[in-house]
Protein backbone atom coordinates (compact mmCIF):
# COMPACT_ATOMS: atom_id res chain seq x y z
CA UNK A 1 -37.74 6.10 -108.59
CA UNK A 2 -39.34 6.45 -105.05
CA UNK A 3 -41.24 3.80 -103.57
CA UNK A 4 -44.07 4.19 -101.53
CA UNK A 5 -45.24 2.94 -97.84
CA UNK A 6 -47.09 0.34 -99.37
CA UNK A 7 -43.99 -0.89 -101.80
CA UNK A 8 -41.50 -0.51 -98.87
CA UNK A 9 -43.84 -2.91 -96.82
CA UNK A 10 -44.27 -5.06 -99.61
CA UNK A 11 -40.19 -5.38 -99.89
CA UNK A 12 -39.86 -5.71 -96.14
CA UNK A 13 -42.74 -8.35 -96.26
CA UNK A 14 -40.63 -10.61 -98.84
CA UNK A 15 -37.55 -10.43 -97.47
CA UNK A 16 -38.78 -11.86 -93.64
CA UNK A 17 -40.50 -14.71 -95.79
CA UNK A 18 -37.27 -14.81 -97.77
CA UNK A 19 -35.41 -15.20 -94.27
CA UNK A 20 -38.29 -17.54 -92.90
CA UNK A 21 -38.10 -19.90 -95.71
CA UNK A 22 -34.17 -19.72 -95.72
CA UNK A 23 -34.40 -21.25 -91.71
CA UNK A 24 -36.95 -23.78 -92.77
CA UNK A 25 -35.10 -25.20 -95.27
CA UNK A 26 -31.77 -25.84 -93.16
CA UNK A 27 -31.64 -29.24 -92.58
CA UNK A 28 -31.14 -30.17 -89.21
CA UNK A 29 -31.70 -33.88 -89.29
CA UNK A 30 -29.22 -34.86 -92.27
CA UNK A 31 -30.92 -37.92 -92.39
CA UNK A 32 -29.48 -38.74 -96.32
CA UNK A 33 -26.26 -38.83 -94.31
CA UNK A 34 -24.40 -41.89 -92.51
CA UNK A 35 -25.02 -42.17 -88.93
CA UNK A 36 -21.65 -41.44 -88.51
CA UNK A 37 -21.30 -38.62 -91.22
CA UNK A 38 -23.84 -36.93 -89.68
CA UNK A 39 -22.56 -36.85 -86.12
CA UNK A 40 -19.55 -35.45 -88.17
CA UNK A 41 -21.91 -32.74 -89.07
CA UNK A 42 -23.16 -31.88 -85.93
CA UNK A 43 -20.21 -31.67 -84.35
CA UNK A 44 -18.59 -28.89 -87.37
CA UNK A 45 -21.71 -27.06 -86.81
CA UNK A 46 -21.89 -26.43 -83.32
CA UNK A 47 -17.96 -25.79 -83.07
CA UNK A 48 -18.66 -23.01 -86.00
CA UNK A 49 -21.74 -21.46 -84.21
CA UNK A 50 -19.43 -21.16 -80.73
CA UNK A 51 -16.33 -20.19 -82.70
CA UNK A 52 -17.87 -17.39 -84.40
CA UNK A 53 -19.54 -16.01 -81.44
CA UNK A 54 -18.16 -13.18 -79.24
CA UNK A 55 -20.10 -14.47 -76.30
CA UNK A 56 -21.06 -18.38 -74.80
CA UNK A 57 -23.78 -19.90 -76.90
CA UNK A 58 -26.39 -21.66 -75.16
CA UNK A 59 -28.02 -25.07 -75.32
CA UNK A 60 -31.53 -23.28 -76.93
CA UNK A 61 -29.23 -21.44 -79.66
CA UNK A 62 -27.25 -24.80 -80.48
CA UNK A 63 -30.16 -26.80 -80.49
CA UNK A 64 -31.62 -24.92 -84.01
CA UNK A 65 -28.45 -26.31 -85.91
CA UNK A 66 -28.80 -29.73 -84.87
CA UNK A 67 -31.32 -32.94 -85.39
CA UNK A 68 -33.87 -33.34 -82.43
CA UNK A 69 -32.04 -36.83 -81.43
CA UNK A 70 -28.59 -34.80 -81.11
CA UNK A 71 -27.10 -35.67 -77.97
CA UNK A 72 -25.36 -31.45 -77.00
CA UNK A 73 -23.44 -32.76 -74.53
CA UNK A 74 -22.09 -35.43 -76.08
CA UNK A 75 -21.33 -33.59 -79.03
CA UNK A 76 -19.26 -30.95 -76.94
CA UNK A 77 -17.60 -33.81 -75.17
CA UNK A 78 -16.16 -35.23 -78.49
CA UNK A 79 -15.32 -31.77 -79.23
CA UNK A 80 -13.18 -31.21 -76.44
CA UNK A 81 -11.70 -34.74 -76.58
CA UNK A 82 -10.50 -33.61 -80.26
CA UNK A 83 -8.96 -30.20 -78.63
CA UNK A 84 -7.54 -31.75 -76.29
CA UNK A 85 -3.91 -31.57 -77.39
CA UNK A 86 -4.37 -27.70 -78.77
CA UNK A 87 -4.15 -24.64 -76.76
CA UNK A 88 -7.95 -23.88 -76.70
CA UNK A 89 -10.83 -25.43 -75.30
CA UNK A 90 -14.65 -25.29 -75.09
CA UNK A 91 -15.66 -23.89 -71.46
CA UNK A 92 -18.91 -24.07 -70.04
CA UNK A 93 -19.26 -20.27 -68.59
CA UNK A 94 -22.50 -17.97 -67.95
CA UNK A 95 -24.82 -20.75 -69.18
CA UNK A 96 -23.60 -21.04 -72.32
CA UNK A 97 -20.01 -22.53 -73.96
CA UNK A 98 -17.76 -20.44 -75.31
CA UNK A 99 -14.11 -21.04 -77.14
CA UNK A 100 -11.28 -19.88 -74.61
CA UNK A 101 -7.54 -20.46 -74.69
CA UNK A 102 -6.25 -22.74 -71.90
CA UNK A 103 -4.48 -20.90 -68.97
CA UNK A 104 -0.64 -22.75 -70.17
CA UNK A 105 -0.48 -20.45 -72.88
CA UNK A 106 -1.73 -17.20 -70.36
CA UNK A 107 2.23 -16.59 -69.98
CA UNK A 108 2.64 -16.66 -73.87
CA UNK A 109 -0.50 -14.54 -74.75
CA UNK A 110 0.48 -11.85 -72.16
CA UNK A 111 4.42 -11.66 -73.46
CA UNK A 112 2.62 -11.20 -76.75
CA UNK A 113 0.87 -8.42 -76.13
CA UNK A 114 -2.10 -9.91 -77.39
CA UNK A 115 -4.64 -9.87 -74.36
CA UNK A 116 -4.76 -8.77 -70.67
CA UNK A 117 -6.10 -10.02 -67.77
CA UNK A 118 -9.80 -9.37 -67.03
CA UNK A 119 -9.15 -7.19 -64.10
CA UNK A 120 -5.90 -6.05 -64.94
CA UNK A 121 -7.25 -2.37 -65.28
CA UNK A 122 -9.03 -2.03 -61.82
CA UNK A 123 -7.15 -2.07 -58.29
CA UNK A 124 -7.29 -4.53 -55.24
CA UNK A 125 -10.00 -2.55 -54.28
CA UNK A 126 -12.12 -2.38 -57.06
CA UNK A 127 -11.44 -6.48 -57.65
CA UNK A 128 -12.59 -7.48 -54.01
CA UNK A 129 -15.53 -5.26 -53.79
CA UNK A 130 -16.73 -6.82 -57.28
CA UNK A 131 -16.21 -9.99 -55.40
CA UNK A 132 -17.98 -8.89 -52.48
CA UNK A 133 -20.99 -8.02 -54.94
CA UNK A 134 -20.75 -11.38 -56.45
CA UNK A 135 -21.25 -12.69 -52.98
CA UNK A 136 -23.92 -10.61 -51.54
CA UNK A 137 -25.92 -9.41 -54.68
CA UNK A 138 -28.34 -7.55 -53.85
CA UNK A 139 -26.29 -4.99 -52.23
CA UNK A 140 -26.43 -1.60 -51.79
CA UNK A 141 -23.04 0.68 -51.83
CA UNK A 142 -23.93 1.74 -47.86
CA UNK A 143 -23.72 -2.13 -47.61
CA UNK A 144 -20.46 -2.30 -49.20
CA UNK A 145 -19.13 0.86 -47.55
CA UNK A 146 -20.44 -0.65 -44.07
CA UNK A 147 -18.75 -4.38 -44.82
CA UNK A 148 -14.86 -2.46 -45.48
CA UNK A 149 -15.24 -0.14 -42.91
CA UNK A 150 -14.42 2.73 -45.61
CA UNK A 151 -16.35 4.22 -48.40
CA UNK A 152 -17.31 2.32 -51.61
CA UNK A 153 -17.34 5.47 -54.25
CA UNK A 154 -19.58 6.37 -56.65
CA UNK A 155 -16.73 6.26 -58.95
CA UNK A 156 -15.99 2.86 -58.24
CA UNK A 157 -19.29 1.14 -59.26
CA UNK A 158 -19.36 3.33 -62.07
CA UNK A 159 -15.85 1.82 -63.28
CA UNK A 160 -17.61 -1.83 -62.78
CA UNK A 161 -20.68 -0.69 -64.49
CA UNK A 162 -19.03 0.68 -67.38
CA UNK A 163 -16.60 -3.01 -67.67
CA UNK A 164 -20.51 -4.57 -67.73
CA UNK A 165 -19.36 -6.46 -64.64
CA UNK A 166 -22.49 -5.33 -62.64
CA UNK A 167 -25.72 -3.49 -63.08
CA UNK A 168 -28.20 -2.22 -60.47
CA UNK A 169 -30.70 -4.55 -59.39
CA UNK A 170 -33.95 -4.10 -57.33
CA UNK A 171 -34.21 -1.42 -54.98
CA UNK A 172 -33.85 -1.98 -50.98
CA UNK A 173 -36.39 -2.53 -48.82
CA UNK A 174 -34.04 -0.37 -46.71
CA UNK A 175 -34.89 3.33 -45.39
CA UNK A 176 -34.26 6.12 -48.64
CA UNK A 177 -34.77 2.65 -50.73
CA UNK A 178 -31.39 2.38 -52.48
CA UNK A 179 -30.40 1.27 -55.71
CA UNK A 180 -28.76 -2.55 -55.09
CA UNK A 181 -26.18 -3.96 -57.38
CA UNK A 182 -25.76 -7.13 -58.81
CA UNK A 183 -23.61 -8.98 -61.14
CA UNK A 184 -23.97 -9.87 -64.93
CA UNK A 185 -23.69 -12.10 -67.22
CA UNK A 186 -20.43 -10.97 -68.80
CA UNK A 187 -19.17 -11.19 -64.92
CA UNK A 188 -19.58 -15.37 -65.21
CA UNK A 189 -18.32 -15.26 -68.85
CA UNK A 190 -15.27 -13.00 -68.03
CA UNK A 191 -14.14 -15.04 -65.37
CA UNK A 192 -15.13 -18.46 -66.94
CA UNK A 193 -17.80 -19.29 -64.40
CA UNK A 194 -21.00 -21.25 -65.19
CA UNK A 195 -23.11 -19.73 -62.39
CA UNK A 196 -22.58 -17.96 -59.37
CA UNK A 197 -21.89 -21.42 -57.50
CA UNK A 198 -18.71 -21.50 -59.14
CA UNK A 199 -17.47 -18.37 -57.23
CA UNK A 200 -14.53 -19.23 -54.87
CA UNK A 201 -13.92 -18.27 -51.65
CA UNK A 202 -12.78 -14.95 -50.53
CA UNK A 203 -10.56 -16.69 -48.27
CA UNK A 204 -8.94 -19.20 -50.65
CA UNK A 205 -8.06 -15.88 -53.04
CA UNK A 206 -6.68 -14.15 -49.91
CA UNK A 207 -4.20 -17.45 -49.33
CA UNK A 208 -3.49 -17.23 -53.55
CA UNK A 209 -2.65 -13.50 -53.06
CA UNK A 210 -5.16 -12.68 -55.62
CA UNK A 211 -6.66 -10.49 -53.34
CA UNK A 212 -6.21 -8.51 -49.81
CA UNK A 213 -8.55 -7.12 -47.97
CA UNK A 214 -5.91 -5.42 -45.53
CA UNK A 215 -4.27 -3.81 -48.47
CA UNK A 216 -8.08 -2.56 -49.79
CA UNK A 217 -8.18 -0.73 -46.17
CA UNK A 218 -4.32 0.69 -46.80
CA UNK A 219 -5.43 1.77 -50.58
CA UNK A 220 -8.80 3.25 -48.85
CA UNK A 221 -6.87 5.36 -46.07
CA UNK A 222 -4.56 6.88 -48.20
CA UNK A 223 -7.38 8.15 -50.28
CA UNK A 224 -8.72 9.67 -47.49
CA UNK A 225 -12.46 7.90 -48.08
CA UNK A 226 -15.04 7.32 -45.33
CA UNK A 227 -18.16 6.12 -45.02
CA UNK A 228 -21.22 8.10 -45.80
CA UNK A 229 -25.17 7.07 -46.23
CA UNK A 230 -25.84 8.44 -49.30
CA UNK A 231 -26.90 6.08 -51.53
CA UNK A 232 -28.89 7.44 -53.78
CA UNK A 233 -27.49 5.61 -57.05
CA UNK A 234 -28.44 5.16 -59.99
């Protein structure tokens, strides 16, 4: 049998009350349960709701699984007291929390198999000038290009733009008006920062040896790149 428009709105209509009156009746405040109980509660729910998520939850998405006296912070804080003898942990990154495993077990997870490193696909090059974005944001790739002396290429922003690490931003105020670039919120989440404050500096990765700016130049010559003023981007 074939509905009609009108039947097919109908359906549509019940189901979003169905769904409306499904949220409304999700008790939040637990208040038939033991102060204690409850906290309990709270605490299973908001571990499930980050658990189950690919990407960090925030405060407003926590707070519609919870009573209206629920303390977050607290609750995350007894959370993390209870992992604190397993390998994972609840991070605050990109404004959110999210479950990550702690960096001991890195060496066990990489002879695994089981994960990489978040820039282990891109070169020195590729992981200082997404720092240098990080930094400088907005910033256009003449900007970058001028900063290292040697070309930033097209192909290169398009390799950080397809990881999700940046995205353009505004335009600049600049002659031509280039695109700029600036990082996203998968940039703090992939490398576990809460905001952009949390960025190092580029000289205490240099003295790591997580990154080197003389070797960028070395990678740069022998590709033969230079610095041009197109910057056109999109």
């Amino acid at each position: 049998m074939t509905m009609s428009g009108q039947d097919i709105a109908k359906t549509g209509g019940r189901k979003r009350k169905a769904a409306g009156q499904d949220i409304a009746l999700f008790d939040r405040e637990l208040v038939s349960l033991s102060p204690a109980l409850r906290w309990r509660e709270w605490m299973n729910r908001i571990e499930a709701v980050i658990f189950a998520s690919a990407t960090p939850v925030d405060r407003a998405t926590l707070a519609r699984i919870v009573g209206q006296e629920c303390n977050i912070d607290l609750i995350i804080d007894d959370i993390r007291e209870e992992l604190r003898g397993r390998p994972f942990d609840l991070v605050s990154v990109a404004g959110g929390w999210h479950h990550r495993t702690k960096a001991a077990y890195a060496p066990a997870i990489r002879a695994a198999g089981a994960a990489t490193q978040p820039m282990a696909g891109f070169s020195q090059q590729e992981a200082i000038i997404l720092i240098a974005i990080g930094y400088y944001q907005p910033v256009t790739r003449g900007e970058l290009s001028a900063m290292f002396g040697k070309e930033v290429s097209r192909d290169t922003i398009a390799g950080l733009r397809q990881a999700k690490l940046i995205t353009s931003g505004p335009r600049s105020p600049t002659p031509g008006a280039p695109y700029t670039y600036v990082t996203t919120p998968a940039f703090l989440s992939t490398f576990g920062f809460d905001t952009l404050r949390d960025l190092p500096d580029i000289e205490m990765l240099e003295d790591s040896g997580l990154l080197n700016r003389k070797r960028v130049a070395d990678d740069a010559d022998m590709m033969g790149t230079k610095i041009t003023e197109d910057d056109e981007d999109d």
